[in-house]
Each structure stands twice: as structure tokens, then as C-alpha cells.
N, C-alpha and C. Protein backbone atom coordinates (compact mmCIF):
# COMPACT_ATOMS: atom_id res chain seq x y z
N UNK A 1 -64.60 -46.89 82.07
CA UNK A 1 -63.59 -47.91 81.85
C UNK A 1 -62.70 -48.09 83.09
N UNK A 2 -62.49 -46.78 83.44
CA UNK A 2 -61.68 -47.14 85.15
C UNK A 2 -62.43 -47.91 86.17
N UNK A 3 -63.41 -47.57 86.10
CA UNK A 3 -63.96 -48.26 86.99
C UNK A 3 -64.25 -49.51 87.29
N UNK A 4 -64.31 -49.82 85.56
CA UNK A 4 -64.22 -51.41 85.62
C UNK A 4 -63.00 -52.06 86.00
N UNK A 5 -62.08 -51.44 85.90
CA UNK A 5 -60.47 -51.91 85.82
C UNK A 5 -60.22 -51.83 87.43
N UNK A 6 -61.15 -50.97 88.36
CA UNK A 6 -60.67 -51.01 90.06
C UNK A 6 -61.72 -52.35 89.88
N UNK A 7 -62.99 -52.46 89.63
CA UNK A 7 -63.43 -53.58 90.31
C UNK A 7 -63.07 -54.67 89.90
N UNK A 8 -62.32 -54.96 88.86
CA UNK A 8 -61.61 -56.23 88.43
C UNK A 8 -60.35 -56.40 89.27
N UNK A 9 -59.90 -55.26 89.46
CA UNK A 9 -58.49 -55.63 90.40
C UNK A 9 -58.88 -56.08 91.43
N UNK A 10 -60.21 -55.50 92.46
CA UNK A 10 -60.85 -56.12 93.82
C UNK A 10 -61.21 -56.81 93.62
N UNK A 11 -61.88 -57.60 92.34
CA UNK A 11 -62.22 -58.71 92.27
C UNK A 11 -60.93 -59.90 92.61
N UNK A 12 -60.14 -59.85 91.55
CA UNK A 12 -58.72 -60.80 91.48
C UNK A 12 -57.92 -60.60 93.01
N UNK A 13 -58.00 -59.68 93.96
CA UNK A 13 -57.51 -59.06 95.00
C UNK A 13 -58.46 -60.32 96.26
N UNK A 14 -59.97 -60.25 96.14
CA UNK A 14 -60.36 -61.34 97.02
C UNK A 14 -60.40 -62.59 96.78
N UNK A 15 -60.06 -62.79 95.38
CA UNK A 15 -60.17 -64.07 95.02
C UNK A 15 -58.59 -64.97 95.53
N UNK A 16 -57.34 -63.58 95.77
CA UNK A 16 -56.38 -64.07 96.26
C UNK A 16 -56.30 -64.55 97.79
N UNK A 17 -57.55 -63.35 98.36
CA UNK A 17 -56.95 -63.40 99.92
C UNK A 17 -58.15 -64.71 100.25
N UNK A 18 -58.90 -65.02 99.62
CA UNK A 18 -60.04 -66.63 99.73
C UNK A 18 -59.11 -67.42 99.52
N UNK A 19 -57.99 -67.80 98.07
CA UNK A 19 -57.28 -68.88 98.25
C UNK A 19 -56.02 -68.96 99.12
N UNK A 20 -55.46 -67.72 99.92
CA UNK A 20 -54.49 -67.81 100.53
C UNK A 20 -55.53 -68.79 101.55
N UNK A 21 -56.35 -68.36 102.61
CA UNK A 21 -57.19 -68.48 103.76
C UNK A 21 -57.58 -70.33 103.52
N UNK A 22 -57.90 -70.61 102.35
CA UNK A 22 -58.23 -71.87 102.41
C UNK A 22 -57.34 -73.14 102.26
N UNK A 23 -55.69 -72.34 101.77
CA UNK A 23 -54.68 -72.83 102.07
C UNK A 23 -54.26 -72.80 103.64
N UNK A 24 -54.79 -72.37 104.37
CA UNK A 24 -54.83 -72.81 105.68
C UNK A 24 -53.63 -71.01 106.36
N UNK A 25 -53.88 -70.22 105.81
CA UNK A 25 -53.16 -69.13 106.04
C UNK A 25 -54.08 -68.17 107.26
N UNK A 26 -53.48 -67.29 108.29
CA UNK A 26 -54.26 -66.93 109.38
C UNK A 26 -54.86 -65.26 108.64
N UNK A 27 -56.05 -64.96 109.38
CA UNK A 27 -56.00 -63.27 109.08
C UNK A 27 -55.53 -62.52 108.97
N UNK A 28 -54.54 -62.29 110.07
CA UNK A 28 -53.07 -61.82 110.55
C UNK A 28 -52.52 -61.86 109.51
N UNK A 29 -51.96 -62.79 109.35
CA UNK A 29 -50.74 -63.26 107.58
C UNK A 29 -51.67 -62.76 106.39
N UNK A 30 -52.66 -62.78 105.94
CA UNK A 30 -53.08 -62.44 105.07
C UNK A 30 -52.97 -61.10 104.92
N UNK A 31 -53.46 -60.19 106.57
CA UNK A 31 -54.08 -59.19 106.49
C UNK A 31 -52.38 -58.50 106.19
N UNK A 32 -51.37 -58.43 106.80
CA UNK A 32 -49.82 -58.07 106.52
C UNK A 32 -49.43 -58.43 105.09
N UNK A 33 -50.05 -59.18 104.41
CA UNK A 33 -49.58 -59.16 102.93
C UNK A 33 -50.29 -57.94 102.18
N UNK A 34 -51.44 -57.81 102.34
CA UNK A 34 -52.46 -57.16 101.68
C UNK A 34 -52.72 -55.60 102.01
N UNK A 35 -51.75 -55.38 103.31
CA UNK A 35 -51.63 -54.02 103.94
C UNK A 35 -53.08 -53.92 104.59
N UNK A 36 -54.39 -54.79 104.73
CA UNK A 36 -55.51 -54.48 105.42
C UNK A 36 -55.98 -55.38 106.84
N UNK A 37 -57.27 -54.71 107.20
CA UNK A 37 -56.90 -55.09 108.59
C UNK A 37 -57.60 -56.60 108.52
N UNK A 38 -57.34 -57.04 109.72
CA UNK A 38 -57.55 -58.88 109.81
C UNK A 38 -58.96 -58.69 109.73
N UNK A 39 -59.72 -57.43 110.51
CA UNK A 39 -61.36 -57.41 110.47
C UNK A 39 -61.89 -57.54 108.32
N UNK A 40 -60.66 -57.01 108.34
CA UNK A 40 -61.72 -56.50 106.74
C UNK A 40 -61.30 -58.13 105.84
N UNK A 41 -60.31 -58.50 106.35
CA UNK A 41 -59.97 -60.19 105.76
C UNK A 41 -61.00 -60.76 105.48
N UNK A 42 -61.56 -61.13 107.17
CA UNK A 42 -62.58 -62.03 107.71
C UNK A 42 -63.71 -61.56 107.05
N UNK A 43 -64.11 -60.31 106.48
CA UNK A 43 -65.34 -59.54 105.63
C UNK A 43 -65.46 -60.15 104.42
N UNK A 44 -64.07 -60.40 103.84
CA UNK A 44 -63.91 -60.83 102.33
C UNK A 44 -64.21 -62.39 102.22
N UNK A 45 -63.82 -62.89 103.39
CA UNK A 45 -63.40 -64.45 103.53
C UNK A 45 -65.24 -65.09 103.26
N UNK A 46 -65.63 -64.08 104.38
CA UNK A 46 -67.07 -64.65 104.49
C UNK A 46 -68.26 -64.01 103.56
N UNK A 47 -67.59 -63.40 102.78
CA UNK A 47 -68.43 -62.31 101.79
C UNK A 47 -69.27 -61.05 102.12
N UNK A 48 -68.71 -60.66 103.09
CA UNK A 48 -69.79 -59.55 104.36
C UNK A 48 -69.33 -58.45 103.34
N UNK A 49 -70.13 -57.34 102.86
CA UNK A 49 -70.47 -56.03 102.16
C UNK A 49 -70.74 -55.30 102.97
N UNK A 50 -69.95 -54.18 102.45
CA UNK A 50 -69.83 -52.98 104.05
C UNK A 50 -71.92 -52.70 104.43
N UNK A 51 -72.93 -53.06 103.08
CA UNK A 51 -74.48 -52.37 103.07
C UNK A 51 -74.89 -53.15 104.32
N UNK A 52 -74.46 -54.47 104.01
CA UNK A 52 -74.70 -55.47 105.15
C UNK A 52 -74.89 -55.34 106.44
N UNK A 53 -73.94 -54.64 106.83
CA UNK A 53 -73.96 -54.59 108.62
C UNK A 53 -73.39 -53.29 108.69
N UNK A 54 -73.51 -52.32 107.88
CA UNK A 54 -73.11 -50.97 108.37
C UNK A 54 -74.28 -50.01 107.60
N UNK A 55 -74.76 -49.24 108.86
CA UNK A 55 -76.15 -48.56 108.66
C UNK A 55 -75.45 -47.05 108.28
N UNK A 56 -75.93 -46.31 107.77
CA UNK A 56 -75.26 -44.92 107.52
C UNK A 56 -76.03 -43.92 108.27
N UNK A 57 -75.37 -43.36 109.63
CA UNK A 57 -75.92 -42.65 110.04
C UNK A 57 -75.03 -40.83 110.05
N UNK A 58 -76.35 -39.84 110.05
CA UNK A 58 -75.11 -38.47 110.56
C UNK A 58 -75.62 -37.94 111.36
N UNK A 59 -74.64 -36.95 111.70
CA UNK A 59 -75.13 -36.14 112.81
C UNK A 59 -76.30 -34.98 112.71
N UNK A 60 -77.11 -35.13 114.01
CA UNK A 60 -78.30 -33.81 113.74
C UNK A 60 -77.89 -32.80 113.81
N UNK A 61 -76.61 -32.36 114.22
CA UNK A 61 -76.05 -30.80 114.41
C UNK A 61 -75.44 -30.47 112.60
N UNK A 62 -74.14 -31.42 112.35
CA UNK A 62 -73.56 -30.79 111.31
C UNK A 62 -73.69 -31.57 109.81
N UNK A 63 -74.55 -32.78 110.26
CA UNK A 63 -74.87 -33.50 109.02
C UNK A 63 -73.69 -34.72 108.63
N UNK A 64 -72.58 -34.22 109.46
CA UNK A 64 -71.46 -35.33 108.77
C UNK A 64 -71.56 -36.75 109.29
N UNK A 65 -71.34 -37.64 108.31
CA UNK A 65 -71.76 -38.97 108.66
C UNK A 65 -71.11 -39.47 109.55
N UNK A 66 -71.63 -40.34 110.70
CA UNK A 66 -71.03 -40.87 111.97
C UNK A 66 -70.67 -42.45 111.82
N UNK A 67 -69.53 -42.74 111.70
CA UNK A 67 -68.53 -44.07 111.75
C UNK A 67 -68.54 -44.48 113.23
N UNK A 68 -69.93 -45.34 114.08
CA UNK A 68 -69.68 -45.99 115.51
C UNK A 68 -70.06 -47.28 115.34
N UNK A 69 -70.21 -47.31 116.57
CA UNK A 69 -70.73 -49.00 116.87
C UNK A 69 -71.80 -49.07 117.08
N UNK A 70 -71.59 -47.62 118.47
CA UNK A 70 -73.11 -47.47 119.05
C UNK A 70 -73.63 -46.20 118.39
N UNK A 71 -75.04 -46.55 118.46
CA UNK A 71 -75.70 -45.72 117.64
C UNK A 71 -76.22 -44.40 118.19
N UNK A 72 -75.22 -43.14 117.98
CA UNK A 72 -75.42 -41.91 118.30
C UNK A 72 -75.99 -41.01 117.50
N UNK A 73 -76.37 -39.70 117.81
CA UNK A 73 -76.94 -39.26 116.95
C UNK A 73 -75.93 -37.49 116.33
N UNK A 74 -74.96 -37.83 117.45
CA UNK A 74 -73.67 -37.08 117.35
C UNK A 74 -72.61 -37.35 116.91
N UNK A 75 -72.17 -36.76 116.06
CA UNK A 75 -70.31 -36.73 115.66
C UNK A 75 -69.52 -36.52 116.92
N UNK A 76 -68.40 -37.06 117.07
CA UNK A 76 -67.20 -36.37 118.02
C UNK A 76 -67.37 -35.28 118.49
N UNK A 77 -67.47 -34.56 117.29
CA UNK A 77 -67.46 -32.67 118.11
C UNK A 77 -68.61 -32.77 118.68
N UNK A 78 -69.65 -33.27 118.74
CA UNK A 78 -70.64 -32.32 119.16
C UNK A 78 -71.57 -33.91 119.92
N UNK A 79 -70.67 -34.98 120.95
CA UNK A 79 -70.91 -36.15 121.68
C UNK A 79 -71.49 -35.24 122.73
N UNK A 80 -71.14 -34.82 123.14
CA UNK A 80 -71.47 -33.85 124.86
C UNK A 80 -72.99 -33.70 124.46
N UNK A 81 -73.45 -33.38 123.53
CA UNK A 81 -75.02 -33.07 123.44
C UNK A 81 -75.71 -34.22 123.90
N UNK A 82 -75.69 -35.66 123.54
CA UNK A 82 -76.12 -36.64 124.22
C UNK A 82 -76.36 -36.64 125.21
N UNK A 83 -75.04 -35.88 125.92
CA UNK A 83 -75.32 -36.30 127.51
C UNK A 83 -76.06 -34.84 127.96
N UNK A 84 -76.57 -33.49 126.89
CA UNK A 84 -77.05 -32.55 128.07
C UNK A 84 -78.26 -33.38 127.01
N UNK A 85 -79.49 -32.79 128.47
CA UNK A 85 -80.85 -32.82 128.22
C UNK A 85 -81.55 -31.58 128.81
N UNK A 86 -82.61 -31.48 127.52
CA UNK A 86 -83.67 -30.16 127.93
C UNK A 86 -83.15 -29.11 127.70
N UNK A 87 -83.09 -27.96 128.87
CA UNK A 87 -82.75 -27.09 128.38
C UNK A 87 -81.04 -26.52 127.95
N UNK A 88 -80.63 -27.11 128.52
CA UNK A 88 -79.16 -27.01 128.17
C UNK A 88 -79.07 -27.69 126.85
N UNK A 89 -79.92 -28.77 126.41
CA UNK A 89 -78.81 -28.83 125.30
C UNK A 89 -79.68 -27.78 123.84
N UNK A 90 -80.59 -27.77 124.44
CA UNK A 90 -81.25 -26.41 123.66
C UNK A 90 -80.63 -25.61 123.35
N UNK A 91 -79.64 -24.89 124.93
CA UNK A 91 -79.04 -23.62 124.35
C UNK A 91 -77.98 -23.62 123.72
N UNK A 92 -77.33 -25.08 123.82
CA UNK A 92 -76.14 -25.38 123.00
C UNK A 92 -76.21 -25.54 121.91
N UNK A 93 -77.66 -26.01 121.28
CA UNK A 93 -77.73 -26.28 119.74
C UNK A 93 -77.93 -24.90 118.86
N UNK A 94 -78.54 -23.53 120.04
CA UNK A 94 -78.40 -22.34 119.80
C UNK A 94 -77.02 -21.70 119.13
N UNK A 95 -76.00 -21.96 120.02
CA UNK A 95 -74.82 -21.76 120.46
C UNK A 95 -74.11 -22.14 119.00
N UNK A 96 -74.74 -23.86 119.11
CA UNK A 96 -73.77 -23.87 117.98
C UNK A 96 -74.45 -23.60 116.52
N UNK A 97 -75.29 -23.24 116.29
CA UNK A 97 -76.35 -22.87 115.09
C UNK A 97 -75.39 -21.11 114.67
N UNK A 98 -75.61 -20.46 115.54
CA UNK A 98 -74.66 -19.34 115.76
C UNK A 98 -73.04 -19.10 115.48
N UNK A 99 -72.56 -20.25 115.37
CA UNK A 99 -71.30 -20.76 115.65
C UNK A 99 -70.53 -20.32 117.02
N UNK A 100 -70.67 -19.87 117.85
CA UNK A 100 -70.14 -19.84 119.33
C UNK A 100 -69.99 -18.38 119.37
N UNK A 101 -71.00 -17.07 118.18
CA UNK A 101 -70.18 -15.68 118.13
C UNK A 101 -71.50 -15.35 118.82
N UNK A 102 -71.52 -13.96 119.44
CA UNK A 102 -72.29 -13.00 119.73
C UNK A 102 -73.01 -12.51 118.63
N UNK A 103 -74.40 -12.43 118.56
CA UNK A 103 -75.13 -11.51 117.35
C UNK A 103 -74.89 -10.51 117.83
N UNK A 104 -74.30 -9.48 118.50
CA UNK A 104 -74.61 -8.50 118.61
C UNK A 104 -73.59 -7.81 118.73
N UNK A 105 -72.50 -7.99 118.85
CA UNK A 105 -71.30 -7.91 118.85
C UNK A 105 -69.96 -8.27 118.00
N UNK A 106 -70.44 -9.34 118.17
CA UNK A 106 -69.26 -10.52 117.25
C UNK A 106 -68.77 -11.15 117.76
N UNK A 107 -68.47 -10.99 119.13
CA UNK A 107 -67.26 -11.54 120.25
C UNK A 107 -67.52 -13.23 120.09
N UNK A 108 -66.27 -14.09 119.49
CA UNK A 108 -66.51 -15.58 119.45
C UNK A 108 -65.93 -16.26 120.88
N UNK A 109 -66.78 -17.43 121.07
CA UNK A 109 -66.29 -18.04 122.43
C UNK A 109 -65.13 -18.69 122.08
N UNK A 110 -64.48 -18.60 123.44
CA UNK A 110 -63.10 -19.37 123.40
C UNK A 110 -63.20 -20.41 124.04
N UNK A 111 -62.91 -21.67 124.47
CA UNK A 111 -63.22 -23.20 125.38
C UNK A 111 -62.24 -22.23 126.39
N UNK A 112 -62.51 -22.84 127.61
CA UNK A 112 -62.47 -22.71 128.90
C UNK A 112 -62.61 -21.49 129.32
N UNK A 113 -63.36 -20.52 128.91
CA UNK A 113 -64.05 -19.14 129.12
C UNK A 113 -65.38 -19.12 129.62
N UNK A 114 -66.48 -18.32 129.87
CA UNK A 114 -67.80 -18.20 130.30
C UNK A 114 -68.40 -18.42 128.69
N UNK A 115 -69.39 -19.19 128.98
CA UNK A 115 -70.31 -19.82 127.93
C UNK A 115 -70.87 -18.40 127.17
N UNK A 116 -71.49 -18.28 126.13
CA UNK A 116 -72.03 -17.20 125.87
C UNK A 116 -73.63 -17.69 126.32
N UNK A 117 -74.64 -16.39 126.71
CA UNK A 117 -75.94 -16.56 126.83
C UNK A 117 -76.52 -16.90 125.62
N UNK A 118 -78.10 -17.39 126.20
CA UNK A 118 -78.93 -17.27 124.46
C UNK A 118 -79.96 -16.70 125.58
N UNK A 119 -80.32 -15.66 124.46
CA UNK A 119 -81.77 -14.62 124.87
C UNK A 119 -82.57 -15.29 123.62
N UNK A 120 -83.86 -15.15 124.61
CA UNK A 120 -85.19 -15.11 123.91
C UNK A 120 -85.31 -13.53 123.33
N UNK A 121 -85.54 -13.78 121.67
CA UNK A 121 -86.22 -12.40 121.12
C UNK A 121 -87.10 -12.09 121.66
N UNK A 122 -88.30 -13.02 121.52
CA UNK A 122 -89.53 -12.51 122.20
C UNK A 122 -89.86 -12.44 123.44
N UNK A 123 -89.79 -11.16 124.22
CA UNK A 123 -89.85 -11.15 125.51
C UNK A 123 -91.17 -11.90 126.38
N UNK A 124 -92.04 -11.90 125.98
CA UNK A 124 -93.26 -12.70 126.54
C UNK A 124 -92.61 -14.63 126.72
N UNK A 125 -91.78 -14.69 126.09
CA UNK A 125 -91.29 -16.10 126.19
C UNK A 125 -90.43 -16.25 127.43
N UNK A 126 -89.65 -15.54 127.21
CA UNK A 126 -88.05 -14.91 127.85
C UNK A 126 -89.04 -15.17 129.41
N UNK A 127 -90.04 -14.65 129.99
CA UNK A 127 -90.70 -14.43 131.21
C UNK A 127 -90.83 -15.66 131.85
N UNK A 128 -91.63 -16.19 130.34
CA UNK A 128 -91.96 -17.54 130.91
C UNK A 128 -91.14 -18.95 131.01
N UNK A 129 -89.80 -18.28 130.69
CA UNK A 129 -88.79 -19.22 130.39
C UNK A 129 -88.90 -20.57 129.92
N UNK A 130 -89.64 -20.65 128.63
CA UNK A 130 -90.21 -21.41 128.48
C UNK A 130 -89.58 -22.30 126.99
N UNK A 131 -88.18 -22.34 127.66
CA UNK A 131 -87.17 -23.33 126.88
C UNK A 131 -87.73 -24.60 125.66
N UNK A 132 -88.43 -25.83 126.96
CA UNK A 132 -89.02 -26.95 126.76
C UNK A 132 -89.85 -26.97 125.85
N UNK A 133 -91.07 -25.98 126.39
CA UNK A 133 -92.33 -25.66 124.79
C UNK A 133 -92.01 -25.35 123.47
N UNK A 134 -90.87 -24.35 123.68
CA UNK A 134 -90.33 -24.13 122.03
C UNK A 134 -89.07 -24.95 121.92
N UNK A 135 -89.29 -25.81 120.95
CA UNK A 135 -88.51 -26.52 120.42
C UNK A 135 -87.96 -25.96 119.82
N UNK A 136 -88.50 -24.87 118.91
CA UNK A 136 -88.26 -23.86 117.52
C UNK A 136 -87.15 -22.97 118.02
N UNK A 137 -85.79 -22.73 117.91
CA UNK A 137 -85.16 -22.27 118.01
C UNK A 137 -84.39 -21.25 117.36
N UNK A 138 -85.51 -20.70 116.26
CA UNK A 138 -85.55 -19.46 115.91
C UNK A 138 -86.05 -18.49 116.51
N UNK A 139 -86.18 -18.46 117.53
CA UNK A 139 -86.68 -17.39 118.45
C UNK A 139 -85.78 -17.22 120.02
N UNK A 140 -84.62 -17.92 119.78
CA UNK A 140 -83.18 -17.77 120.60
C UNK A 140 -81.96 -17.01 119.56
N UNK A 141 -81.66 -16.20 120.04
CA UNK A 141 -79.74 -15.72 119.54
C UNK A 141 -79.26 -16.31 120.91
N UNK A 142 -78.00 -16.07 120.61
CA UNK A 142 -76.30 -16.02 121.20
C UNK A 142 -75.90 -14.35 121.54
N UNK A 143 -75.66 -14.32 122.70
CA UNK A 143 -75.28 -13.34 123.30
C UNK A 143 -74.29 -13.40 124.22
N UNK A 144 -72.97 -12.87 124.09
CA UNK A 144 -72.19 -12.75 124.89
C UNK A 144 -72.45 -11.99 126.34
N UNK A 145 -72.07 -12.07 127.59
CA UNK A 145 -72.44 -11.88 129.18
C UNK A 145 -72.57 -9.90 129.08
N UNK A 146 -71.82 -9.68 128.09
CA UNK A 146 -71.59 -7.80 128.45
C UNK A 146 -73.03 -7.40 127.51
N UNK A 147 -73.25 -8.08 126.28
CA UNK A 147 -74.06 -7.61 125.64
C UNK A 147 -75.57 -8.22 126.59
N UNK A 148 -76.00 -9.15 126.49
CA UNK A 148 -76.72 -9.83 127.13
C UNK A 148 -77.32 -8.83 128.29
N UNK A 149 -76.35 -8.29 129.52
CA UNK A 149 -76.64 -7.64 130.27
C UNK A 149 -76.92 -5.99 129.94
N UNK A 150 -76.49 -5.64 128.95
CA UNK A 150 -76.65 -4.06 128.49
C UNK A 150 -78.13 -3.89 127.68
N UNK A 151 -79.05 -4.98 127.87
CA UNK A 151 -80.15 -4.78 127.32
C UNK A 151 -81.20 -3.69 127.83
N UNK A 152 -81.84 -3.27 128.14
CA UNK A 152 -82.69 -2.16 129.11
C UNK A 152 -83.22 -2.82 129.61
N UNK A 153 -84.17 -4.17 129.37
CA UNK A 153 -85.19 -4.78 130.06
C UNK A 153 -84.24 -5.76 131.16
N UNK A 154 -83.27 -6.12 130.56
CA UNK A 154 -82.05 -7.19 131.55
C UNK A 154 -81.84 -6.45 132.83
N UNK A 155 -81.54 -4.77 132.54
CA UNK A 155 -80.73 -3.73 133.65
C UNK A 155 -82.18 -3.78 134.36
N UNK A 156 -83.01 -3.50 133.98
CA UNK A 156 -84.41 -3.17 134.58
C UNK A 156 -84.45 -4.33 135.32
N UNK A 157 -84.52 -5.57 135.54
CA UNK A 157 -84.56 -6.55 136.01
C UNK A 157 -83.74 -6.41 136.81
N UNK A 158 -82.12 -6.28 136.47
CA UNK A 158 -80.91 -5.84 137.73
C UNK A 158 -81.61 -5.20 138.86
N UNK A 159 -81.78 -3.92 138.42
CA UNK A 159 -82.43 -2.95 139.53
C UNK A 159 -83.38 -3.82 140.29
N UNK A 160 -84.40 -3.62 139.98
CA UNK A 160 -85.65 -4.48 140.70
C UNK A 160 -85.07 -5.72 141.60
N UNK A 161 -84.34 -6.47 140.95
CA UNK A 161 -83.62 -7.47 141.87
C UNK A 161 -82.88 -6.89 143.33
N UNK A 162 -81.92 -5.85 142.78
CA UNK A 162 -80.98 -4.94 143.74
C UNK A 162 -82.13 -4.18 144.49
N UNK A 163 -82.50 -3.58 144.32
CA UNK A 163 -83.78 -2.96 145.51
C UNK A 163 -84.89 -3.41 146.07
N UNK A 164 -84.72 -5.04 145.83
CA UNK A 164 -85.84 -6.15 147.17
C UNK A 164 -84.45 -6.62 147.59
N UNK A 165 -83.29 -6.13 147.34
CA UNK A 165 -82.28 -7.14 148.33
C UNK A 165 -82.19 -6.01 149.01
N UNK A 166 -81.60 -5.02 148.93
CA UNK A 166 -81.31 -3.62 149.82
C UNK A 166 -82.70 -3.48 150.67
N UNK A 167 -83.82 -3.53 150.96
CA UNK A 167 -84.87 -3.26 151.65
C UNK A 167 -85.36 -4.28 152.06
N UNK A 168 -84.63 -5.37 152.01
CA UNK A 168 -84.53 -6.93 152.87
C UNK A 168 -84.27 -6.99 154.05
């Protein structure tokens, strides 16, 4: 029963702001009587329905629906992904799948701090750094720079690095 009683009021509501408009009244003036904007006037005037010309899109990160013009595939928070490509925005969708914490630790990122890493679980990947091929990003964590580096195979790598530079 309520419901019928809002769409009867929007009904009697455009039927006012059509005869103000054809009394020769501007968008502007209408739209200041009615408390709405001159765009949504001109919607009523000409019979435009939000299904009409507004597509419902959301975002691939958090699902929440995106209100643009242009057609992104990002919300606000998470626009910057557009602009990385490949492997960066890989590790960011890691990052943020994780929510910005360390698995291994806990330690959460703070904005304007060092990014946290993402390690490959599977070390045969990790070698081949082979970002691009796996799309599948269940086979990346989030690792903060202290944990990340305290791995055995990471230090092992340190070394080896440090002793072709020292005998350089």
C-alpha cells in the first residue's frame, strides 16, 4: 500500500513539474521549487527513465556499483588500477585481496610508506617471475619488506648476490 501511495505522489509530482514547464517556466525555476536538479527536470519533462540511459555498472575489485559517465571498471578507491598495467596492477589486486596486511605477520600498510611485497608461494614460479602467465592469483600473498626478506631462500639469494659483487 506504501508503495502505491510514493508512486502516486511521483506521479502527481511530474505531472506538476510538465504543467509548470509548458506554462512557459525555465528548469532552473522549476528545479528550485521542487528542491531537484534542472538535469533531473529536463528527465521528467521529456520522459527519460533512469533504465534508459543509465547502464549499471561495478567495480571488479569491491563489487560496489560505479555512478560515471565514462565507463570504468573501477570505483574511486581503487581508479589508480586503470592506469597500472600487467604486472603491477597484479600485485595490487594481490595487495588489495589481502587488504594491505602482511600474511605473515599482520603488519597493515599505511599510504605514504613502502608498499608491501607479494611473494609467489610456489617457488618454481617465483624464478620464473612469471606474473603475466598466472592470472590466478591464488598463488601470490602480501608480505611486508622484513618478512619477505627473512625467508631462507630470499637470504640465500642475498648472499649469492653479495658474493658476485665482492669478487667483482
Amino acid at each position: 500500500m506504501l508503495g502505491v501511495i510514493i508512486v502516486g505522489q511521483s506521479f502527481m509530482r511530474n505531472q506538476q513539474i510538465k504543467q509548470l514547464h509548458s506554462e512557459g517556466k525555465t528548469y532552473k525555476q522549476i528545479s528550485s521549487i521542487f528542491g531537484i536538479t534542472p538535469q533531473r527536470i529536463y528527465q521528467i519533462v521529456r520522459d527519460i527513465k533512469d533504465s534508459d540511459y543509465k547502464e549499471h555498472i561495478y567495480c571488479v575489485i569491491c563489487k560496489k556499483e560505479i555512478i560515471a559517465k565514462r565507463r570504468n571498471k573501477y570505483c574511486q578507491n581503487h581508479l589508480y588500477l586503470g592506469q597500472m598495467h600487467g604486472r603491477d596492477s597484479l600485485r595490487e589486486k594481490v595487495r588489495i585481496r589481502d587488504n594491505f596486511t602482511c600474511r605473515d605477520c599482520g603488519k597493515i600498510w599505511k599510504r605514504g610508506t613502502r608498499r608491501l611485497d607479494v611473494h609467489h608461494e610456489d617457488r618454481e614460479l617465483e624464478s620464473n617471475r612469471t606474473y603475466q602467465a598466472s592470472k590466478d592469483i591464488n598463488g601470490l600473498i602480501t608480505l611486508c619488506h622484513k618478512c619477505h626478506l627473512s625467508l631462507p631462500h630470499i637470504k640465500e639469494k642475498m648472499r649469492a648476490g653479495w658474493a658476485m659483487r665482492l669478487s667483482a
